[in-house]
C-alpha atoms as a PDB file:
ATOM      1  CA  UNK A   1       2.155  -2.752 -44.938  1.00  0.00           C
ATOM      2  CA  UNK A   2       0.868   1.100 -44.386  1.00  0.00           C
ATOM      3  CA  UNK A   3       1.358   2.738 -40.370  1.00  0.00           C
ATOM      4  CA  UNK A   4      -2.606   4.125 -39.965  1.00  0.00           C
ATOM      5  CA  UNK A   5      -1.183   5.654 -37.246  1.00  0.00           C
ATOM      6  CA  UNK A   6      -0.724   8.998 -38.724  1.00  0.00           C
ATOM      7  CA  UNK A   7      -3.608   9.233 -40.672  1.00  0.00           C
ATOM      8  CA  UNK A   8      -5.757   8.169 -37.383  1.00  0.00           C
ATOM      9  CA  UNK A   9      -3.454  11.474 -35.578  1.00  0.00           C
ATOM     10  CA  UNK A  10      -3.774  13.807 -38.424  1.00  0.00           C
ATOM     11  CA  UNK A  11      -7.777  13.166 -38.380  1.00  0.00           C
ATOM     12  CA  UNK A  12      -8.047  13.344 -34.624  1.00  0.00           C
ATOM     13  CA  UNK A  13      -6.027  17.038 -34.666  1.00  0.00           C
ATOM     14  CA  UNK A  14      -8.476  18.001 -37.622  1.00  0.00           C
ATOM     15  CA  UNK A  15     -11.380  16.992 -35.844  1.00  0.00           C
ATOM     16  CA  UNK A  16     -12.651  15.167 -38.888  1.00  0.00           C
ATOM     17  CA  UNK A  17     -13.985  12.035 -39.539  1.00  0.00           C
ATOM     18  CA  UNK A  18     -11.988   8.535 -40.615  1.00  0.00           C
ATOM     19  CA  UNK A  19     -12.699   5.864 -42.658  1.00  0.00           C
ATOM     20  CA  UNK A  20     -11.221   2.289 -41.494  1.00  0.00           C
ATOM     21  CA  UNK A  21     -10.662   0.105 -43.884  1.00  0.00           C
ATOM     22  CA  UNK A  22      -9.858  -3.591 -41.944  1.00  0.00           C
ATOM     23  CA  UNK A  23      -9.720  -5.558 -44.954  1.00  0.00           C
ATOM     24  CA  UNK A  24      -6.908  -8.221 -45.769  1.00  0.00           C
ATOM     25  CA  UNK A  25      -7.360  -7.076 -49.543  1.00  0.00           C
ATOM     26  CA  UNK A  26      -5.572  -4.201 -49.343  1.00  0.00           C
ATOM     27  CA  UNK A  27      -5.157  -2.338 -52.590  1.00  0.00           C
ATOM     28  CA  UNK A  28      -7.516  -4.151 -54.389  1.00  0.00           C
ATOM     29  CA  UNK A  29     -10.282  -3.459 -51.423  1.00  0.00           C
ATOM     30  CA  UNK A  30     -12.685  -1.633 -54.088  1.00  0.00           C
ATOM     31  CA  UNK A  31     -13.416  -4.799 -55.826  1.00  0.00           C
ATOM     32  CA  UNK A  32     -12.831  -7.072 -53.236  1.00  0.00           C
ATOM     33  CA  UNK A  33     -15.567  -5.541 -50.374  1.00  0.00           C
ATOM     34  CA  UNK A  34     -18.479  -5.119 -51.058  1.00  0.00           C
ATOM     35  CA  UNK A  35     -19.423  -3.135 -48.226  1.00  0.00           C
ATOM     36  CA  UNK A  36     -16.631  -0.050 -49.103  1.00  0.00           C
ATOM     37  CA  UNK A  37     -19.225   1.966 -51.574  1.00  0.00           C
ATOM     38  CA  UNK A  38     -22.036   2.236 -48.966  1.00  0.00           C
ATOM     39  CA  UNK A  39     -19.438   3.152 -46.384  1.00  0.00           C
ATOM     40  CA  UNK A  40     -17.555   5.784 -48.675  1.00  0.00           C
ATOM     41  CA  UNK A  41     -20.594   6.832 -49.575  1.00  0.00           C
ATOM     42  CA  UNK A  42     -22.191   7.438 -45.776  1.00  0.00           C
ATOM     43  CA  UNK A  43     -18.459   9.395 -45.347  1.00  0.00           C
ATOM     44  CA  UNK A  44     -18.766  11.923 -48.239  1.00  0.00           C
ATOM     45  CA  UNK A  45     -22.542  12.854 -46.903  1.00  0.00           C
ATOM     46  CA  UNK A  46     -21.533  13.972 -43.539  1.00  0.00           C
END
């Protein structure tokens, strides 16, 4: 199990932006969700 906690702090004290992945597939989330490219790719283009 990974603590988002620190990423979520780090990101708020950068002021950038976060990507939230709530998926019970963990690792494997790039072939398991089909909705991670379109939301990866939405991050990178801000």
């Amino acid at each position: 199990m990974v603590n988002p906690e620190p990423s979520k702090t780090f990101a708020k004290a950068m002021n950038a932006s976060l990507v939230v992945l709530d998926s019970p597939c963990g690792h494997m989330v790039p072939s398991c969700d089909a909705s991670l490219g379109p939301r990866v790719r939405r991050f990178i283009e801000e």
